[in-house]
N, C-alpha and C. Protein backbone atom coordinates (compact mmCIF):
# COMPACT_ATOMS: atom_id res chain seq x y z
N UNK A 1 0.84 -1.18 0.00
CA UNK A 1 0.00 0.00 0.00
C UNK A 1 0.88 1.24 0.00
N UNK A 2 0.47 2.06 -0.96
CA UNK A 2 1.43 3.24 -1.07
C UNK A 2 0.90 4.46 -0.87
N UNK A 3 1.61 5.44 0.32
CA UNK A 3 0.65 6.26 0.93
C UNK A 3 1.46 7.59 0.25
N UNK A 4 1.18 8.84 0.26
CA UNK A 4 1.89 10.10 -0.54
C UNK A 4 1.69 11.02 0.63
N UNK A 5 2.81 11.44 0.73
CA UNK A 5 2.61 12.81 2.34
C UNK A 5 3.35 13.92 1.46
N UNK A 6 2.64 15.19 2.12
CA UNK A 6 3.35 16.15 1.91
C UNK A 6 4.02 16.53 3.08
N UNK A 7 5.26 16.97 2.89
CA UNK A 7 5.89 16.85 4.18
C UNK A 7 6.49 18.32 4.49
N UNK A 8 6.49 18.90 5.43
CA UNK A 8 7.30 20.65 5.91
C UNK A 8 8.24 20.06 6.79
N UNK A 9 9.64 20.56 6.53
CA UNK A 9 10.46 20.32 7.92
C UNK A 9 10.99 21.62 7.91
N UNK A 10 10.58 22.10 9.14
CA UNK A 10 10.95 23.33 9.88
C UNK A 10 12.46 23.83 10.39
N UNK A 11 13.30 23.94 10.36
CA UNK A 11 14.40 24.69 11.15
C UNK A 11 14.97 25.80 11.38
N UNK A 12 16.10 26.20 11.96
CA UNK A 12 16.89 27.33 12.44
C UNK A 12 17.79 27.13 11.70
N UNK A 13 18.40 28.61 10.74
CA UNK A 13 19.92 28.53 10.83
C UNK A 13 20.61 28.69 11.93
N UNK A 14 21.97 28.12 11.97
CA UNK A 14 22.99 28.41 13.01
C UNK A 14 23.90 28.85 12.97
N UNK A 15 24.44 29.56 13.60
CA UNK A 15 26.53 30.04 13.27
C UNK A 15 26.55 30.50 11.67
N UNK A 16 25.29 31.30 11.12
CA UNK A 16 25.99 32.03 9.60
C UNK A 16 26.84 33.08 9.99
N UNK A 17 27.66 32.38 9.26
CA UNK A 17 29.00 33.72 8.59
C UNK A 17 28.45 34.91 8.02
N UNK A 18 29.48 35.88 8.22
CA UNK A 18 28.81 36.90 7.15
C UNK A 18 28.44 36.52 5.83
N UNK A 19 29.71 35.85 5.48
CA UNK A 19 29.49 35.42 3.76
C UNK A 19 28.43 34.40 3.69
N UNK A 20 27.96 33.49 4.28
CA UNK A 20 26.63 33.06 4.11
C UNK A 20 25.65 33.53 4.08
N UNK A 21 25.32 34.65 4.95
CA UNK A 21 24.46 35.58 4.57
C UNK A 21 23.90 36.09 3.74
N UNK A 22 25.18 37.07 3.26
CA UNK A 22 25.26 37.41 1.89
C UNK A 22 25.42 36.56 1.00
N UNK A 23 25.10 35.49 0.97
CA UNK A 23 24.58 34.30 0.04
C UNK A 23 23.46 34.18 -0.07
N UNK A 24 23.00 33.90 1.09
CA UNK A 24 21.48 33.94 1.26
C UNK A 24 20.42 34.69 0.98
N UNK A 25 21.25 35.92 1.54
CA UNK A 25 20.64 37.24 0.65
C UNK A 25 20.10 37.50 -0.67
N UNK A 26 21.28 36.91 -1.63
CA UNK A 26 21.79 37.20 -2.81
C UNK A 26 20.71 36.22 -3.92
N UNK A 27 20.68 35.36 -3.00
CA UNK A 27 19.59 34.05 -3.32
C UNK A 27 18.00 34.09 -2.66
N UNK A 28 17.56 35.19 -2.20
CA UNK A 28 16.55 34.45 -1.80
C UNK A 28 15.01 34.81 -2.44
N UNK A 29 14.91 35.46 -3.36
CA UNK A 29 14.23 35.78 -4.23
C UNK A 29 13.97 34.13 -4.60
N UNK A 30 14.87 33.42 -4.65
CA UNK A 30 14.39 32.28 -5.58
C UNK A 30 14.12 30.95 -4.63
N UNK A 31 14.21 31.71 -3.04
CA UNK A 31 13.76 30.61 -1.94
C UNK A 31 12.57 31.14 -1.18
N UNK A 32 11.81 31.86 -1.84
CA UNK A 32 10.79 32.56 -0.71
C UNK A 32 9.65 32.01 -0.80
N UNK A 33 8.46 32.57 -0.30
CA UNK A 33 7.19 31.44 -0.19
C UNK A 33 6.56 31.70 -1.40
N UNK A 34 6.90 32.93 -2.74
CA UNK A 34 6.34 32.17 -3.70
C UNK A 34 7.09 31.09 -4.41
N UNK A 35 8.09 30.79 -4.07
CA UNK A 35 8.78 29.35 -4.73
C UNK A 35 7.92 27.95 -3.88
N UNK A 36 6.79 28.74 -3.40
CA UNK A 36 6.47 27.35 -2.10
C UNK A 36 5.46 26.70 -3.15
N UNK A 37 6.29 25.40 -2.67
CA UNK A 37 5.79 23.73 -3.67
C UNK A 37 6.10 22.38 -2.92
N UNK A 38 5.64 21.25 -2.90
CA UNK A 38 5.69 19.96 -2.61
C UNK A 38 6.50 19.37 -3.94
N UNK A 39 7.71 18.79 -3.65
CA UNK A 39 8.51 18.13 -4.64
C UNK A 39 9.04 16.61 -4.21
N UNK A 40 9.17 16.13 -5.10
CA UNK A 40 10.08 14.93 -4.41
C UNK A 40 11.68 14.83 -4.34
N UNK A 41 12.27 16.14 -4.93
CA UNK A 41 13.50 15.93 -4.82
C UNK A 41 13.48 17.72 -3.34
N UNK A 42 12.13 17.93 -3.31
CA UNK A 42 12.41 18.69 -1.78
C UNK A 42 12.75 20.62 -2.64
N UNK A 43 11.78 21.35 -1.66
CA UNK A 43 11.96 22.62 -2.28
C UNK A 43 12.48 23.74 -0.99
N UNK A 44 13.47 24.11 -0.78
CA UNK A 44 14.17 24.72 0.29
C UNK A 44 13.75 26.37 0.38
N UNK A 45 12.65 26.59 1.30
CA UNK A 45 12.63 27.97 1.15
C UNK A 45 13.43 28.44 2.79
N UNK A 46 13.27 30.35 2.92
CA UNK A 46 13.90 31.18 3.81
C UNK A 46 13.16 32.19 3.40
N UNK A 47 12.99 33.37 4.71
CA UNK A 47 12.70 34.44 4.62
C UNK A 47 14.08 35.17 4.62
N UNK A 48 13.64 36.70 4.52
CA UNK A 48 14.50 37.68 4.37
C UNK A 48 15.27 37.92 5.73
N UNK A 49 14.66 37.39 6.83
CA UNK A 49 15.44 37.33 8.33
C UNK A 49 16.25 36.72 8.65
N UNK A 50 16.52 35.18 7.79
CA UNK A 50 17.55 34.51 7.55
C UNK A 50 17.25 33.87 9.15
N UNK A 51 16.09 33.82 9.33
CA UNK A 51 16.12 33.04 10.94
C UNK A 51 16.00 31.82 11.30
N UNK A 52 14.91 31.47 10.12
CA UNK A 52 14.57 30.16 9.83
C UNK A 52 14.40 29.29 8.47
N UNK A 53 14.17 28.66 8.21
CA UNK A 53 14.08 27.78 6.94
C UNK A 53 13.05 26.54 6.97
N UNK A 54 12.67 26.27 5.58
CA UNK A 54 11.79 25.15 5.39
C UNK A 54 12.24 24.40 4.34
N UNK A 55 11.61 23.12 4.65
CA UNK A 55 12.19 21.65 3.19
C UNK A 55 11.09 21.47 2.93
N UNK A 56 10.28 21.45 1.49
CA UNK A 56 8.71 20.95 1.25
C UNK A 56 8.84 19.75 0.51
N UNK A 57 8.48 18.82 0.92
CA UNK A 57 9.13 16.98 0.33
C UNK A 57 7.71 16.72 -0.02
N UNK A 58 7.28 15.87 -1.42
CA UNK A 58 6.24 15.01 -1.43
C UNK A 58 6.82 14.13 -2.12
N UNK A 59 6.13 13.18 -0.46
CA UNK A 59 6.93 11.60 -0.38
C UNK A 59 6.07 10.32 -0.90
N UNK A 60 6.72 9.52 -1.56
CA UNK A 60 5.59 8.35 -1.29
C UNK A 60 6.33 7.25 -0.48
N UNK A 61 5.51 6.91 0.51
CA UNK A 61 5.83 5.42 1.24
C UNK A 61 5.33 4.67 1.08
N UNK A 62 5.81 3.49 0.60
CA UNK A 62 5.37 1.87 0.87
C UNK A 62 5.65 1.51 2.19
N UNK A 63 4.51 0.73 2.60
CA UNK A 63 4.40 0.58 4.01
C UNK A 63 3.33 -0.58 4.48
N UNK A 64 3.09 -1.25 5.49
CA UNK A 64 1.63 -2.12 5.42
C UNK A 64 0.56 -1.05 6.50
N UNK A 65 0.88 -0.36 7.41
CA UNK A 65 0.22 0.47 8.02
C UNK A 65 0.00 1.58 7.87
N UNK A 66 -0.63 2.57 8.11
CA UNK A 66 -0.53 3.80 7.89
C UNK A 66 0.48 4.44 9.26
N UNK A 67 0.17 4.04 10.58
CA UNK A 67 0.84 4.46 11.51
C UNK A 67 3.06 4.55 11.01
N UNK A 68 2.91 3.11 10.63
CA UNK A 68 4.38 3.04 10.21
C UNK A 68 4.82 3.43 9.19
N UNK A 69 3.73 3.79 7.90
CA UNK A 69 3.59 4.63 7.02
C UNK A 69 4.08 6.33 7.47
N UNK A 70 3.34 6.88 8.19
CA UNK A 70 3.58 8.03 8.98
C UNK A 70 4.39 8.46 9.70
N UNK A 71 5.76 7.43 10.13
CA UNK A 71 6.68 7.04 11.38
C UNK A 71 8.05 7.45 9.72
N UNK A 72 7.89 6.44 8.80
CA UNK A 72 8.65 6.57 8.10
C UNK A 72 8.68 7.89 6.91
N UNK A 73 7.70 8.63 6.87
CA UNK A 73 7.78 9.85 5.84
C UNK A 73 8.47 10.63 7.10
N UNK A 74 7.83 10.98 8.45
CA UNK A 74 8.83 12.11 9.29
C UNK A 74 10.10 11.52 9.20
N UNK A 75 10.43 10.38 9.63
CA UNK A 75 11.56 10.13 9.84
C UNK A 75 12.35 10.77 8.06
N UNK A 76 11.96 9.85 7.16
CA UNK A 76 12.98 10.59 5.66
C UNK A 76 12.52 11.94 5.78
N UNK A 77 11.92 12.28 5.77
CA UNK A 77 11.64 14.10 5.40
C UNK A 77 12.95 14.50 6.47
N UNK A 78 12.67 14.52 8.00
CA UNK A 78 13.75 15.05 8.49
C UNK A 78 14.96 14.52 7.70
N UNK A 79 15.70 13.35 7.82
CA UNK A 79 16.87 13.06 7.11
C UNK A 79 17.30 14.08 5.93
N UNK A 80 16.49 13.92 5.16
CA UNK A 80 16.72 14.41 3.52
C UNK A 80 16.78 16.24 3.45
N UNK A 81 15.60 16.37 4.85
CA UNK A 81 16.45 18.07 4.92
C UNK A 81 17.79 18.23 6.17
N UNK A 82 18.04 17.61 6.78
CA UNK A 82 19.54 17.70 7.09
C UNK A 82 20.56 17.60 6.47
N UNK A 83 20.28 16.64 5.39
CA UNK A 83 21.35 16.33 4.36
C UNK A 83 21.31 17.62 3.54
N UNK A 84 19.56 17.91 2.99
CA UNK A 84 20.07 19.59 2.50
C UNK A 84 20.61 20.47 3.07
N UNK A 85 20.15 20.57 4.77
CA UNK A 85 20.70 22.13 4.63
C UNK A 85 22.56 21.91 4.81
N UNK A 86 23.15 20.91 4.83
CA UNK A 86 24.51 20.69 4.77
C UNK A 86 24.84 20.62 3.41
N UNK A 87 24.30 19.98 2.31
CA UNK A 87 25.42 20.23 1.30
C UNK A 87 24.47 21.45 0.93
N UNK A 88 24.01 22.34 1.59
CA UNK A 88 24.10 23.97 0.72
C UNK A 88 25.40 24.62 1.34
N UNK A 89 25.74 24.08 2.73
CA UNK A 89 26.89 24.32 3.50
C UNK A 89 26.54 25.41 4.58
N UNK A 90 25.51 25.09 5.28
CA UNK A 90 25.24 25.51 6.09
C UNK A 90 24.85 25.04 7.61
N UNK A 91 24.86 25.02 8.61
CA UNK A 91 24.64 24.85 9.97
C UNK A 91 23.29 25.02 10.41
N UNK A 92 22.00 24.04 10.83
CA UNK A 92 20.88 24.46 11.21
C UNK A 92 20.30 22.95 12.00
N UNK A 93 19.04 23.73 12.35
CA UNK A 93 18.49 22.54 13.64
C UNK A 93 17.04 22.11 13.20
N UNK A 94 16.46 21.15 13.03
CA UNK A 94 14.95 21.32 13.10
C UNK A 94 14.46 21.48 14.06
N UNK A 95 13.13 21.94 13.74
CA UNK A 95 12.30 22.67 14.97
C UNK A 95 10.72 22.13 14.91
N UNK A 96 10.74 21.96 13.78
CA UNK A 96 8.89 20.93 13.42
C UNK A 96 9.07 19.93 12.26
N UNK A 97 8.19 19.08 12.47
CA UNK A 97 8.14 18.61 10.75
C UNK A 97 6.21 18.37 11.13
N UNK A 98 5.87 18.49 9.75
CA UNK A 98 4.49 18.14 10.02
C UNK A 98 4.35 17.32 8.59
N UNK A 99 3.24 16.51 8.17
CA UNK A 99 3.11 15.80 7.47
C UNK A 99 1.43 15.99 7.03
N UNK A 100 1.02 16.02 6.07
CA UNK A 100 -0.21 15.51 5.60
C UNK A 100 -0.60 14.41 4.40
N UNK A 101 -1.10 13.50 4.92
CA UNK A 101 -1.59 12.31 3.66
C UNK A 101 -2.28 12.56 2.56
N UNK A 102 -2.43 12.40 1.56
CA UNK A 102 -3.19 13.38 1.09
C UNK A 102 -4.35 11.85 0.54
N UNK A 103 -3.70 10.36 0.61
CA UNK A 103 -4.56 9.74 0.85
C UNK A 103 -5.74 10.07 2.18
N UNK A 104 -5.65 10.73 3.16
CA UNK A 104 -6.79 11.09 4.15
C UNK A 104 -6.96 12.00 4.06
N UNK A 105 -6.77 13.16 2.96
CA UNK A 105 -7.89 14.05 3.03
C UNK A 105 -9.01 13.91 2.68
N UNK A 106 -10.12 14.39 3.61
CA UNK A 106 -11.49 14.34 2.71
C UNK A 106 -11.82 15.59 2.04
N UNK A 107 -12.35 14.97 0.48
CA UNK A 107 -12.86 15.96 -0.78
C UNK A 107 -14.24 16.64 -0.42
N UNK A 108 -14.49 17.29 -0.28
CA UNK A 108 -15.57 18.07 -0.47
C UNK A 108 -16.30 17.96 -1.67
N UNK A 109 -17.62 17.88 -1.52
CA UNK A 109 -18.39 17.89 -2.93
C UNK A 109 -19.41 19.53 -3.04
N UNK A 110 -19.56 19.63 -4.01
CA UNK A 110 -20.20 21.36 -4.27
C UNK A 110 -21.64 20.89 -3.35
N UNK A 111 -21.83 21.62 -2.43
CA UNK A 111 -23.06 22.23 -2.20
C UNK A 111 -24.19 22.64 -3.00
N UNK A 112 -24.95 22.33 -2.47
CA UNK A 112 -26.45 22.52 -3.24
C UNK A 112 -27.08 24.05 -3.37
């Protein structure tokens, strides 16, 4: 059974350099929340405060449960944004991850 999450992992930068900064800076037009998307290779946004950061992952898991289904998208989502925010070459912490199935959302039908 193959379940699809959209996944947010939340963190802090840590210890930026000046010159990271001004990297970040220089770049972030092309990391801000209108770049905000669910990908499977993961979409890295930042605000202009450089305080915090986000990874937007849409995952699919094979799994037989949904519970262990759900155990294993947080678990890769965190992984896969630690691994990002290091090879951008930067220092940071997570702080949330949240997940939604999009197998359990319920659709709405038009009103009468």
């Amino acid at each position: 059974m193959s379940r699809t999450y959209r996944a947010t992992v939340r963190g802090r930068f840590e210890n930026l350099t000046a010159a990271q900064r001004e990297r970040l800076r220089a770049e972030q037009s092309e990391h801000d929340m209108f770049a905000a998307r669910f990908a499977p290779e993961g979409v890295f946004l930042y605000g202009p405060e450089l305080v915090g950061y986000q990874f937007r992952y849409l995952l699919s898991i094979e799994d037989g449960s949904p519970e262990d289904a759900d155990l294993l998208a947080r678990l890769e989502a965190e992984d896969r944004a630690e691994a990002g925010i290091g090879e951008r070459g930067f220092e940071g912490r997570i702080t949330d991850t949240s997940l939604v199935c999009l197998e359990d959302m319920k659709i709405r039908g038009k009103r009468g």
